[in-house]
C-alpha atoms as a PDB file:
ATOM      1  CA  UNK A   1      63.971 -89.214  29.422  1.00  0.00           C
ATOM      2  CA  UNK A   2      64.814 -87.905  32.743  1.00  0.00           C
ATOM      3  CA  UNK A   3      64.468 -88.989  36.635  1.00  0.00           C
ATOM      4  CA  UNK A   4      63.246 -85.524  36.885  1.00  0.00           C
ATOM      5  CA  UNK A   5      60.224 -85.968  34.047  1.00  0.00           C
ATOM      6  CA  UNK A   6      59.776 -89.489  35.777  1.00  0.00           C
ATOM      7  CA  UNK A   7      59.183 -87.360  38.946  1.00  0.00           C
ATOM      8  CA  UNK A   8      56.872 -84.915  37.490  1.00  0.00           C
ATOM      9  CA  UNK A   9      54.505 -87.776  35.875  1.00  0.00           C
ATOM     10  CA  UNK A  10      54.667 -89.583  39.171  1.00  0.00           C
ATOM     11  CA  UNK A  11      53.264 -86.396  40.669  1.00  0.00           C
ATOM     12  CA  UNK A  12      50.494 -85.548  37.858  1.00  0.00           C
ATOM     13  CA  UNK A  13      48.676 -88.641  38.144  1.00  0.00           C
ATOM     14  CA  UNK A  14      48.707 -88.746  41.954  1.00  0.00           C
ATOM     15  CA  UNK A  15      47.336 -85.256  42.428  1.00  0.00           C
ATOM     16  CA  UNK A  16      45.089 -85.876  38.732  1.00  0.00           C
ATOM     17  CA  UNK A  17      45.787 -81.852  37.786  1.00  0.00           C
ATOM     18  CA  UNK A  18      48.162 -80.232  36.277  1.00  0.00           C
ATOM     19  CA  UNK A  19      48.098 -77.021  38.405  1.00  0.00           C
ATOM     20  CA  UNK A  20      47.864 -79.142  41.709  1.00  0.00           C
ATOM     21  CA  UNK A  21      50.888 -81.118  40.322  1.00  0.00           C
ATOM     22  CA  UNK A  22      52.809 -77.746  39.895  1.00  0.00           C
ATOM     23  CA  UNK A  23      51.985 -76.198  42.764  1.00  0.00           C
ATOM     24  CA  UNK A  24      53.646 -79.782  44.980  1.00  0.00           C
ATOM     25  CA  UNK A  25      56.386 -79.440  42.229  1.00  0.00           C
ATOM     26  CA  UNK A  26      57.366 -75.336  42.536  1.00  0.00           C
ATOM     27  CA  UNK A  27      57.289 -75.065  38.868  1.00  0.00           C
ATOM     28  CA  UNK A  28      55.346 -72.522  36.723  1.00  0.00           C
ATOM     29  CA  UNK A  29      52.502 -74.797  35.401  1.00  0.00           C
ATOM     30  CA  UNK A  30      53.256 -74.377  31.651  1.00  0.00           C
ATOM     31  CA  UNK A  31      57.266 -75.684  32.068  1.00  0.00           C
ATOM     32  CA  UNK A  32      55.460 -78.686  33.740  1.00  0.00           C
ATOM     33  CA  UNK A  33      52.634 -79.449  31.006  1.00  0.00           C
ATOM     34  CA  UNK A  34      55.722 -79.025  28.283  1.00  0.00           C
ATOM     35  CA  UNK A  35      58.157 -81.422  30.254  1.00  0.00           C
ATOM     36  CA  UNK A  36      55.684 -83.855  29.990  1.00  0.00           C
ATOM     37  CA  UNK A  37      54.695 -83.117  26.135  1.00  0.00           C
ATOM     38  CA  UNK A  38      58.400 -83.180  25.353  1.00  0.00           C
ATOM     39  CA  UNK A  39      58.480 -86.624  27.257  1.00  0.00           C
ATOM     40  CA  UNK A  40      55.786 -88.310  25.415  1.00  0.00           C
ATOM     41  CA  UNK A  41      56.936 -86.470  22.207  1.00  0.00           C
ATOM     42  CA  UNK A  42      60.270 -88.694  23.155  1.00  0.00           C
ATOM     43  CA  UNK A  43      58.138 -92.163  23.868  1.00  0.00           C
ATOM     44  CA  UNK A  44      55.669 -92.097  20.941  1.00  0.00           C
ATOM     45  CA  UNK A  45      52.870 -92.316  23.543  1.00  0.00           C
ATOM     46  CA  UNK A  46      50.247 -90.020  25.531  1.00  0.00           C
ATOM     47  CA  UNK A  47      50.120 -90.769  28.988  1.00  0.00           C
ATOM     48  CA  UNK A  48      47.563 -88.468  30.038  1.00  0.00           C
ATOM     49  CA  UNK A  49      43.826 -87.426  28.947  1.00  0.00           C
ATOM     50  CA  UNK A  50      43.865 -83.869  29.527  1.00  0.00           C
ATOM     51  CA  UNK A  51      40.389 -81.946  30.011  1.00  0.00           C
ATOM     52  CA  UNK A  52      38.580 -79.476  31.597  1.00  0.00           C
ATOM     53  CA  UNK A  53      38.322 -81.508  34.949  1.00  0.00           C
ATOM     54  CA  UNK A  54      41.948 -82.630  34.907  1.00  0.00           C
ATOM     55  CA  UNK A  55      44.045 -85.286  33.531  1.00  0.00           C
ATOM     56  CA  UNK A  56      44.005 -88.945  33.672  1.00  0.00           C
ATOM     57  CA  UNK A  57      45.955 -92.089  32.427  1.00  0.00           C
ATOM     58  CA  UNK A  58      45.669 -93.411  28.563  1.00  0.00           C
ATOM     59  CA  UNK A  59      46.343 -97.018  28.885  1.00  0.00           C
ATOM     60  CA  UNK A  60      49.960 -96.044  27.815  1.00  0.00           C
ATOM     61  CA  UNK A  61      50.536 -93.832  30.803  1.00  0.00           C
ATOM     62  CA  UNK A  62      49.086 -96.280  33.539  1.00  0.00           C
ATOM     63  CA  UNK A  63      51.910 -99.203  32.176  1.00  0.00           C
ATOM     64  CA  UNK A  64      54.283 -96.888  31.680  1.00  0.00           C
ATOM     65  CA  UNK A  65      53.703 -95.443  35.164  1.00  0.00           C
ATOM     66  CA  UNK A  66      53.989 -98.880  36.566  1.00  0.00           C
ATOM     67  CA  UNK A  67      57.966 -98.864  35.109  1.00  0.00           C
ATOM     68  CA  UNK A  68      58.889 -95.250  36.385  1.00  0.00           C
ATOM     69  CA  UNK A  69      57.528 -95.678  39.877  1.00  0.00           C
ATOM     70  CA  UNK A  70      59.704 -98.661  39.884  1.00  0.00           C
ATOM     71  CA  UNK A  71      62.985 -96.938  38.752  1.00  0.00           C
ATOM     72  CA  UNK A  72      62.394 -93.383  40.425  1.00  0.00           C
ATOM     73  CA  UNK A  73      61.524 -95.803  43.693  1.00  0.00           C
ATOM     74  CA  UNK A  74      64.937 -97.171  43.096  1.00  0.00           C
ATOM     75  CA  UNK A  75      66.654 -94.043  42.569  1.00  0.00           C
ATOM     76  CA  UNK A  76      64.879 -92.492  45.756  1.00  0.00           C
ATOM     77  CA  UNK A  77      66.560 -95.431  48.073  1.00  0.00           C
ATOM     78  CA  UNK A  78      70.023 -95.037  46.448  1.00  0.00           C
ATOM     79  CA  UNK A  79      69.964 -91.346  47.459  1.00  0.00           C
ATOM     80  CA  UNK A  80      68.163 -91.985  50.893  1.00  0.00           C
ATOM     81  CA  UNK A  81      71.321 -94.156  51.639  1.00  0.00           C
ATOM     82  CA  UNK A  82      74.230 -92.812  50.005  1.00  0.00           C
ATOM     83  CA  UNK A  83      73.289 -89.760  50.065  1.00  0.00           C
ATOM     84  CA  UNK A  84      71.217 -87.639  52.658  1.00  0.00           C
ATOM     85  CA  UNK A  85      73.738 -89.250  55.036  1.00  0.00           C
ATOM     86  CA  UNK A  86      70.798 -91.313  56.743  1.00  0.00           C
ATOM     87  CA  UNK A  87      72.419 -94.734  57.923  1.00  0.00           C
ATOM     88  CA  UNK A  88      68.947 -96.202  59.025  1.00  0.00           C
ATOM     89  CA  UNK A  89      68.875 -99.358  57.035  1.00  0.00           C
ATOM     90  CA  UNK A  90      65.271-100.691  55.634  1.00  0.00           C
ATOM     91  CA  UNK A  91      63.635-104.084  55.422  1.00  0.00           C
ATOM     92  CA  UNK A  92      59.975-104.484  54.712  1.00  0.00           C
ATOM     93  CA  UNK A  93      57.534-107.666  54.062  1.00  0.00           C
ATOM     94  CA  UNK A  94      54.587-108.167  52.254  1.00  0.00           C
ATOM     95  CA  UNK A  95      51.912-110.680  53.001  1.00  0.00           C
ATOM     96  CA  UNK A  96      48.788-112.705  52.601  1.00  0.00           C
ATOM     97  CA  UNK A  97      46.782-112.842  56.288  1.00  0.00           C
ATOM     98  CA  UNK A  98      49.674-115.729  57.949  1.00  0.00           C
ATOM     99  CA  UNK A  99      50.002-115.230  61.408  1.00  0.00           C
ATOM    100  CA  UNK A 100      53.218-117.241  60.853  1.00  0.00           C
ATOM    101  CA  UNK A 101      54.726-114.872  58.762  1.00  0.00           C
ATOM    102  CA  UNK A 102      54.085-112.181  61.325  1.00  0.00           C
ATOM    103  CA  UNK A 103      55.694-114.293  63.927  1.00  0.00           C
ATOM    104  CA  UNK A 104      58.621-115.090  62.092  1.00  0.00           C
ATOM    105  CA  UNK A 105      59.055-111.257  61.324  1.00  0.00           C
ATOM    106  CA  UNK A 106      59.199-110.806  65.124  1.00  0.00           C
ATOM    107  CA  UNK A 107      61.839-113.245  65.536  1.00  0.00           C
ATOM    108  CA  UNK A 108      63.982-111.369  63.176  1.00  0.00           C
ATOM    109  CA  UNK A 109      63.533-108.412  64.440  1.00  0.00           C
ATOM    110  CA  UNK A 110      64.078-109.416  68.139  1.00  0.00           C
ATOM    111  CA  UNK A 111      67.363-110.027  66.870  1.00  0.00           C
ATOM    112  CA  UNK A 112      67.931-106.062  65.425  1.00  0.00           C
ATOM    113  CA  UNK A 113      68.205-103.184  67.199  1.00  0.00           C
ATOM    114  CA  UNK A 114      65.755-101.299  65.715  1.00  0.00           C
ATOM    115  CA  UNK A 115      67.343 -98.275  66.557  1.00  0.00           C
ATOM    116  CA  UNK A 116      69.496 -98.343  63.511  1.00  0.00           C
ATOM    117  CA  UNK A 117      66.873-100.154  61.587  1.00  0.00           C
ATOM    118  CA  UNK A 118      63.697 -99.211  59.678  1.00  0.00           C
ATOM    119  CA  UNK A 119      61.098-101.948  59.430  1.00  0.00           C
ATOM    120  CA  UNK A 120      57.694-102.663  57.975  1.00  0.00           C
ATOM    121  CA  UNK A 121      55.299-105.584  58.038  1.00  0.00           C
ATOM    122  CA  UNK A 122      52.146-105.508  55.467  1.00  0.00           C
ATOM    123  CA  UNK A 123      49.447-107.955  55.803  1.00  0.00           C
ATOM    124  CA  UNK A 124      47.541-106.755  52.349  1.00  0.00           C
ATOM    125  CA  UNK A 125      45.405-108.009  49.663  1.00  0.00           C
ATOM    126  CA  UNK A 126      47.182-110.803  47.076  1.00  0.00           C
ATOM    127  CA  UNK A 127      47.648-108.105  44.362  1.00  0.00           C
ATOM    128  CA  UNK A 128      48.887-105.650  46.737  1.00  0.00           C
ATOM    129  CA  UNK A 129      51.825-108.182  47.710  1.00  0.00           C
ATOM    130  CA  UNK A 130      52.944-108.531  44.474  1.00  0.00           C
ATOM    131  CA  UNK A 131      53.171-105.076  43.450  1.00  0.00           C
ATOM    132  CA  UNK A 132      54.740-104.416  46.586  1.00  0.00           C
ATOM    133  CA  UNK A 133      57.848-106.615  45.937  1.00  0.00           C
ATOM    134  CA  UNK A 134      57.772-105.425  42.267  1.00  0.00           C
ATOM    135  CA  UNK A 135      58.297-101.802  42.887  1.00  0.00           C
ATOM    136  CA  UNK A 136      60.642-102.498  45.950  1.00  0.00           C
ATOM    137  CA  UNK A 137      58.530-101.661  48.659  1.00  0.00           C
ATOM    138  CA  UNK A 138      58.854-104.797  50.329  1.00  0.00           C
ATOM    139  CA  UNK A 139      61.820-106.574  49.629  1.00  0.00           C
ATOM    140  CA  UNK A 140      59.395-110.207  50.430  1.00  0.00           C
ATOM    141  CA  UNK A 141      56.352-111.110  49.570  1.00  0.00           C
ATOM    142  CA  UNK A 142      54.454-114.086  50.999  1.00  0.00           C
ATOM    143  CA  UNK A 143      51.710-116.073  49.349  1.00  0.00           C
ATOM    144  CA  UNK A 144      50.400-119.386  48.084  1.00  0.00           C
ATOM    145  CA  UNK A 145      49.925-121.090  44.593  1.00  0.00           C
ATOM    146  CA  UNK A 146      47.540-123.649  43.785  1.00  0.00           C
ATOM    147  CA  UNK A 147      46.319-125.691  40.710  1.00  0.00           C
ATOM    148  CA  UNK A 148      43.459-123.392  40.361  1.00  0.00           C
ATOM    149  CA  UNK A 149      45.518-120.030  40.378  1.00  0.00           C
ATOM    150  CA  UNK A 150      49.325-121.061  39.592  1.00  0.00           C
ATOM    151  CA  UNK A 151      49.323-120.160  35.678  1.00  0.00           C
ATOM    152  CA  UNK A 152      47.382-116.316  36.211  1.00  0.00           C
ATOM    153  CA  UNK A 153      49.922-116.078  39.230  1.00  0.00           C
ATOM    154  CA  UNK A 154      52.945-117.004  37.835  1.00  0.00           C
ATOM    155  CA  UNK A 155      52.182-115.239  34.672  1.00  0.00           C
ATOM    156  CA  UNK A 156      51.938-111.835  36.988  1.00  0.00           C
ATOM    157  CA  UNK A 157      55.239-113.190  38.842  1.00  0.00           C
ATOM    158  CA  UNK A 158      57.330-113.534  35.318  1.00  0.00           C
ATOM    159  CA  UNK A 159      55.760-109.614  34.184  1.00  0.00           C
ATOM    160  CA  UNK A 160      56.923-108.008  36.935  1.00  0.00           C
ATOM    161  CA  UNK A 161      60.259-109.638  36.911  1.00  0.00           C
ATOM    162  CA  UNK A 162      59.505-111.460  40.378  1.00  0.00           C
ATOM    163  CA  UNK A 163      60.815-115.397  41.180  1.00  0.00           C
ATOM    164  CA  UNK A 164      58.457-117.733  43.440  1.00  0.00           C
ATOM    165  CA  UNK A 165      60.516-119.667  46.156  1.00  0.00           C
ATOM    166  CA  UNK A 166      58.381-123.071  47.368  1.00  0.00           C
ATOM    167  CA  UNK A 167      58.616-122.972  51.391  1.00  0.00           C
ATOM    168  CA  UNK A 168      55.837-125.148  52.569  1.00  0.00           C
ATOM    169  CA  UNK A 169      52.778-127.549  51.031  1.00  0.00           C
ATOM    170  CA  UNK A 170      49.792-128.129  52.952  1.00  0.00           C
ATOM    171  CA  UNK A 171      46.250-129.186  52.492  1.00  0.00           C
ATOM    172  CA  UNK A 172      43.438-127.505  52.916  1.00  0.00           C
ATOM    173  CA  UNK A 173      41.745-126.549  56.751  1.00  0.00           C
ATOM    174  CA  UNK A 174      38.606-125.395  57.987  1.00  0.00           C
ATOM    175  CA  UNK A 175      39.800-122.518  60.529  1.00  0.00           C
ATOM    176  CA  UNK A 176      37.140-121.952  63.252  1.00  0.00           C
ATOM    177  CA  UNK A 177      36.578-120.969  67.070  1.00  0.00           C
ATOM    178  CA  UNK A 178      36.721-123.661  69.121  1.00  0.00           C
ATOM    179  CA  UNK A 179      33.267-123.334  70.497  1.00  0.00           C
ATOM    180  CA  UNK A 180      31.895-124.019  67.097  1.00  0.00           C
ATOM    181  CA  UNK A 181      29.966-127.421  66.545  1.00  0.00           C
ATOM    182  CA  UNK A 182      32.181-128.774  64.027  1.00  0.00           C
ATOM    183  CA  UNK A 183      35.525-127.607  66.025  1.00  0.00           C
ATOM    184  CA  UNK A 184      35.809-131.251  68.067  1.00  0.00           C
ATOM    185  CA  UNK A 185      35.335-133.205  64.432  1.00  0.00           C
ATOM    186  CA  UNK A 186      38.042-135.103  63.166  1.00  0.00           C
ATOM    187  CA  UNK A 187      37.282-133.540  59.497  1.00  0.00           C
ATOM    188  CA  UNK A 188      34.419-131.682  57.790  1.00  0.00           C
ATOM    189  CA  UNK A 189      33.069-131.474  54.301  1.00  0.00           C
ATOM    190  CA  UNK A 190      32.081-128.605  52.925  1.00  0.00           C
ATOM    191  CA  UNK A 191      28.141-129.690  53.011  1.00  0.00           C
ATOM    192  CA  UNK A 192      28.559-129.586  56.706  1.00  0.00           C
ATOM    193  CA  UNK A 193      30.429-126.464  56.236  1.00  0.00           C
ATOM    194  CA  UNK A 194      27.890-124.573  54.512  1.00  0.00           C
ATOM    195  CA  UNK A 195      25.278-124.329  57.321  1.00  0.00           C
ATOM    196  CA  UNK A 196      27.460-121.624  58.776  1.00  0.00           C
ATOM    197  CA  UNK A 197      29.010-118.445  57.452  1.00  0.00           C
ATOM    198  CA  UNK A 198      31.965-118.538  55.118  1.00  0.00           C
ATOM    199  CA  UNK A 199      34.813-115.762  56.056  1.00  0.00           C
ATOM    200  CA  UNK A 200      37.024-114.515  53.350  1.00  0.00           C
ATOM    201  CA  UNK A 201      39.551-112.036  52.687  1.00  0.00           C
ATOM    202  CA  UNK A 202      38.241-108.930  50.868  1.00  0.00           C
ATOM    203  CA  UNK A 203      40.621-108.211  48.071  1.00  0.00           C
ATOM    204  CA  UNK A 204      39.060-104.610  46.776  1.00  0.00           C
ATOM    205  CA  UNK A 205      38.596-103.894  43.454  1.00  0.00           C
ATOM    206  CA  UNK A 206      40.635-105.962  41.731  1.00  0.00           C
ATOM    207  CA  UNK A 207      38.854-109.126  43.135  1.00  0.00           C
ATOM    208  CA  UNK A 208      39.464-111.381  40.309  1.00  0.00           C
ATOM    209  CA  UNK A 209      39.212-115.041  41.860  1.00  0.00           C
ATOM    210  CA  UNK A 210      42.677-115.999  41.054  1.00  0.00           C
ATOM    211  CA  UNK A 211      43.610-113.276  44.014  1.00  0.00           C
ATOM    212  CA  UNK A 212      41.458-115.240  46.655  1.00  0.00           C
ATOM    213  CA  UNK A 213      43.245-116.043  49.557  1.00  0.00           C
ATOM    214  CA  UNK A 214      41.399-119.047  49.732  1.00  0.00           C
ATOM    215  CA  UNK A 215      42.178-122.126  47.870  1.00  0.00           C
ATOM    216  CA  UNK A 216      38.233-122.831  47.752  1.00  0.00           C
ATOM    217  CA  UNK A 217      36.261-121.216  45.382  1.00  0.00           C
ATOM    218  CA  UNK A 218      33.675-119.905  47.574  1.00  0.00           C
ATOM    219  CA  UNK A 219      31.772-117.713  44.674  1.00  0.00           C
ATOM    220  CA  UNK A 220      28.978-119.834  44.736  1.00  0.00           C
ATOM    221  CA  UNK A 221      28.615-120.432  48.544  1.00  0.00           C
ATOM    222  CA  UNK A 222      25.000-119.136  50.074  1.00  0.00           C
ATOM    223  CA  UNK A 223      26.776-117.230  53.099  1.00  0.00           C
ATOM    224  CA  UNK A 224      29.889-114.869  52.617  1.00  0.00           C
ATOM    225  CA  UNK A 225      31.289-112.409  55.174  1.00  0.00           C
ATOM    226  CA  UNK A 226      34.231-110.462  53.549  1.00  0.00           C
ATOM    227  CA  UNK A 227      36.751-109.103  56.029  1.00  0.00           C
ATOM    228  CA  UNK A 228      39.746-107.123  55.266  1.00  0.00           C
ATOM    229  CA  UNK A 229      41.909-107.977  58.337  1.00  0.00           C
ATOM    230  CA  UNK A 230      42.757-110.772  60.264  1.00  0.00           C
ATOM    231  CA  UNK A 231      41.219-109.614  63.846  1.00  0.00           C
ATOM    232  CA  UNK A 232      38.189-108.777  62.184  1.00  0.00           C
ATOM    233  CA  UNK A 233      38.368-112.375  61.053  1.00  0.00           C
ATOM    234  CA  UNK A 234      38.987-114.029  64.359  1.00  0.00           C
ATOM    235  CA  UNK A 235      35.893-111.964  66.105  1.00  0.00           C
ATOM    236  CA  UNK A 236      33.637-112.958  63.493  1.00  0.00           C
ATOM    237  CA  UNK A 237      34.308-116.727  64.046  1.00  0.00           C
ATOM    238  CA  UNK A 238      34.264-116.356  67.545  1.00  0.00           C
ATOM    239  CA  UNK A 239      30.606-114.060  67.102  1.00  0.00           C
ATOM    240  CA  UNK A 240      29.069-115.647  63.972  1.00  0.00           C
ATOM    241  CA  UNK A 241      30.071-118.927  64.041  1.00  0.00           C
ATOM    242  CA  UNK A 242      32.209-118.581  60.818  1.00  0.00           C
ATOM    243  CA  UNK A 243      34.396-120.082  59.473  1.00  0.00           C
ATOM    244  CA  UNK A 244      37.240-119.429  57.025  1.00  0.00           C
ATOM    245  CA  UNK A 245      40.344-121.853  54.836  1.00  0.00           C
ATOM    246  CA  UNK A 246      43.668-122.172  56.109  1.00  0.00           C
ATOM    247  CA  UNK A 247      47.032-124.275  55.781  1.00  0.00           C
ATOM    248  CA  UNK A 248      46.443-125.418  59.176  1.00  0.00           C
ATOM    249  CA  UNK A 249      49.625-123.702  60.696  1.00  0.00           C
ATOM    250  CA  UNK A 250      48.386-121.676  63.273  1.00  0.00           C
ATOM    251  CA  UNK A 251      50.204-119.554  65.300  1.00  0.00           C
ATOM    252  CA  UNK A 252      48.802-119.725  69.306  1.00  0.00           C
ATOM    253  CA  UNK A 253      51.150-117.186  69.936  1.00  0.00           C
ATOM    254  CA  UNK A 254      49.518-114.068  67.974  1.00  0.00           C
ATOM    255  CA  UNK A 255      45.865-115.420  67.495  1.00  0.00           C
ATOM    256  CA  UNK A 256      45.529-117.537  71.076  1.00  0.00           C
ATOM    257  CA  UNK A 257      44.613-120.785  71.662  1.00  0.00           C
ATOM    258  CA  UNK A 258      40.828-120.408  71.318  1.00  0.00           C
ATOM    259  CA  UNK A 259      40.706-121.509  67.231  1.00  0.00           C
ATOM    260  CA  UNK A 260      41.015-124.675  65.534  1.00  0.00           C
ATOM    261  CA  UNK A 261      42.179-126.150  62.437  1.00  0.00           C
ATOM    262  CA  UNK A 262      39.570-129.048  61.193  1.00  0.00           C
ATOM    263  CA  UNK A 263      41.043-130.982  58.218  1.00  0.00           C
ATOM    264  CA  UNK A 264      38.785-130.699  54.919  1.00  0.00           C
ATOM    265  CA  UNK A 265      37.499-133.957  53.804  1.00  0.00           C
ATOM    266  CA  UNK A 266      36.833-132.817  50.417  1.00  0.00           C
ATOM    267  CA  UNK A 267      39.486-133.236  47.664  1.00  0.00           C
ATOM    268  CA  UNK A 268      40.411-129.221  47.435  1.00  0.00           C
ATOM    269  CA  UNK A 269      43.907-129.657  46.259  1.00  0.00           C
ATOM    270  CA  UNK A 270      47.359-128.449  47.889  1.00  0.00           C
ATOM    271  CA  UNK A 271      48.643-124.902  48.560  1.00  0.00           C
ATOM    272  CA  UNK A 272      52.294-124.065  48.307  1.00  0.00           C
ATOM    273  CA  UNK A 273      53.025-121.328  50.613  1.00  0.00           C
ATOM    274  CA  UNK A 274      56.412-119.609  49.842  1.00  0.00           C
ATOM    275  CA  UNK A 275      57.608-116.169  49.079  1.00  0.00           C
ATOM    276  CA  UNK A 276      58.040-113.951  46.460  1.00  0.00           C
ATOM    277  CA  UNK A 277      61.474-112.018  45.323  1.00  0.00           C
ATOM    278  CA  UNK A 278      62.889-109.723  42.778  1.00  0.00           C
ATOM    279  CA  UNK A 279      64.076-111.828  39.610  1.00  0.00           C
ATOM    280  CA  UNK A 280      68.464-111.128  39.906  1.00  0.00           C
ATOM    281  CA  UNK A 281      68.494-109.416  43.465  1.00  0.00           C
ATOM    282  CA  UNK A 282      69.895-111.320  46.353  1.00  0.00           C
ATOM    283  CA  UNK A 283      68.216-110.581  49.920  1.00  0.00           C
ATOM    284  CA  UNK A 284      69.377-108.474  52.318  1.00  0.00           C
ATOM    285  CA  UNK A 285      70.954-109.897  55.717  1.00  0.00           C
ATOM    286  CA  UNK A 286      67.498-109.116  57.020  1.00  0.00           C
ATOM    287  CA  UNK A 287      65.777-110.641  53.996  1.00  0.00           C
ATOM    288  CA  UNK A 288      68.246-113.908  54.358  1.00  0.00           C
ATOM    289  CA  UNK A 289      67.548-114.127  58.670  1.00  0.00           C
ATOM    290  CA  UNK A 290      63.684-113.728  58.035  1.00  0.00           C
ATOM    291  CA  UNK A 291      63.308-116.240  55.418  1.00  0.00           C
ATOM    292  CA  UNK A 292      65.432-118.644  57.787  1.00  0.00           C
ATOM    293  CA  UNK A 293      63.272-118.187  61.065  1.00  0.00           C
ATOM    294  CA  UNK A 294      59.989-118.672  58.352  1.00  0.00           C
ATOM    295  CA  UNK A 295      61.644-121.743  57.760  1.00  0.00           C
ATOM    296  CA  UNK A 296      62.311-122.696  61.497  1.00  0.00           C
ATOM    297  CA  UNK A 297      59.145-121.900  62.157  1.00  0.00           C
ATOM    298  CA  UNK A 298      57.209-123.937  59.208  1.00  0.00           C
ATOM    299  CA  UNK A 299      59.315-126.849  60.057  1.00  0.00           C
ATOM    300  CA  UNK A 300      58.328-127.016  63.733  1.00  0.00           C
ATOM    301  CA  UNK A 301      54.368-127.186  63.107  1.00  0.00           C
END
């Protein structure tokens, strides 16, 4: 097995043909389909379907896929660094919709001149996060664990070699627009919650309910907006009345000063917010100064 046959299978099931693969590749389309025969000759497995329409993954290819994007990604940033001579260090997070994690990314890289650095900031869906750390395209990940969703998470965590780290607990907030009726209450159940529109992250097609990015289960609620970004969310509480679950740690800064956090009076449990790492791999100095100012941060709310 090869980086270059890693390469080519990388390719195939992106472009889903064969001759589109070779054509990306330069290579005649026959030395292609018999790199990848010798290559699965090699592993004992088939890792694509091959028809008239194209190919596509056997359940073989898409795991074994999952492993050689993750060592050809590694392979690709050894040879970005050491050797096309480009000195532009990279540092990229993944995260669940926290406004604090975006504004402890800011304070990091206040303190870079980004000049010499490359840097990236994902607020994506749960499942999203995770692969993201797992095949190195964010070195962090940021999420929460509860009772409801720590074994299926943690489960994930351990397959894809990734280590939790515990940064925060908090209990559970309604997060609304202060003009909303139940903004001024000390507290609010979820009866009184459920005359209004409940927002919630929209986590595509994987949407399994351990992925949720919020700690209630709100399968069973009468009204559900989904929303796949966090402005999206804000305008909707502010036009619809909605409302969505939080930590409570707001950040004025980046959303303004127009939303409030309303305790939940219901028992709903506690979510530990930390982040997410590669299992054996120590952070970068950009890695080490970000997780510090999320601390800083957390421990000034």
């Amino acid at each position: 097995m090869t980086l270059q046959q890693l390469h080519y299978t990388i390719t195939i099931s992106e472009c889903g043909s064969m001759n589109k693969a070779a054509e990306i590749l330069y290579i005649a389309q026959p030395s292609l389909t018999s790199a990848v025969k010798e290559l699965e000759r090699e592993l004992g497995i088939t890792i694509f379907h091959r028809s008239g329409k194209g190919v596509t993954l056997t359940a073989d290819g898409a795991e074994f896929l999952t492993y050689a994007r993750q060592v050809f990604q590694q392979y690709e940033v050894l040879q970005e660094r050491y050797i096309s001579g480009k000195t532009r260090k990279k540092f990229g997070v993944s995260t669940q919709h926290y406004s604090f994690a975006v504004q402890a990314f800011i304070g990091m890289v206040q303190e870079y001149d980004t000049y010499d650095y490359e840097f990236a900031i994902r607020e994506t869906k749960t499942a999203e996060v995770i692969e993201d750390v797992a095949n190195l395209r964010s070195e962090i990940g940021i999420l929460y664990l509860s009772d409801f969703n720590r074994q299926m998470i943690c489960r994930l965590l351990q397959t894809q070699q990734l280590v939790f780290h515990k940064l925060i607990e908090c209990g559970v907030f309604a997060y609304l627009a202060e003009e909303h009726p139940l903004a001024g209450k000390e507290s609010v159940t979820i009866a009184e919650l459920s005359d209004y529109p409940c927002l919630t992250f929209e986590q595509g097609d994987r949407s399994s309910l351990y992925f949720a990015e919020e700690i209630v289960n709100t399968a069973d609620f009468a009204r559900v907006i989904k929303a796949s970004d966090r402005s999206t969310m804000l305008n909707l509480m502010k036009g619809l009345q909605g409302y969505t679950f939080c930590s409570g740690i707001i950040c004025g800064e980046l959303n303004g000063d127009g939303y409030r956090a309303v305790p939940i009076a219901d028992e709903t449990g506690i979510m530990e917010v930390g982040y997410i790492t590669k299992k054996n791999m120590m952070l970068s100095e950009m890695g080490e100064r970000y997780v510090e100012k999320l601390i800083a941060y957390l421990q000034q709310q």
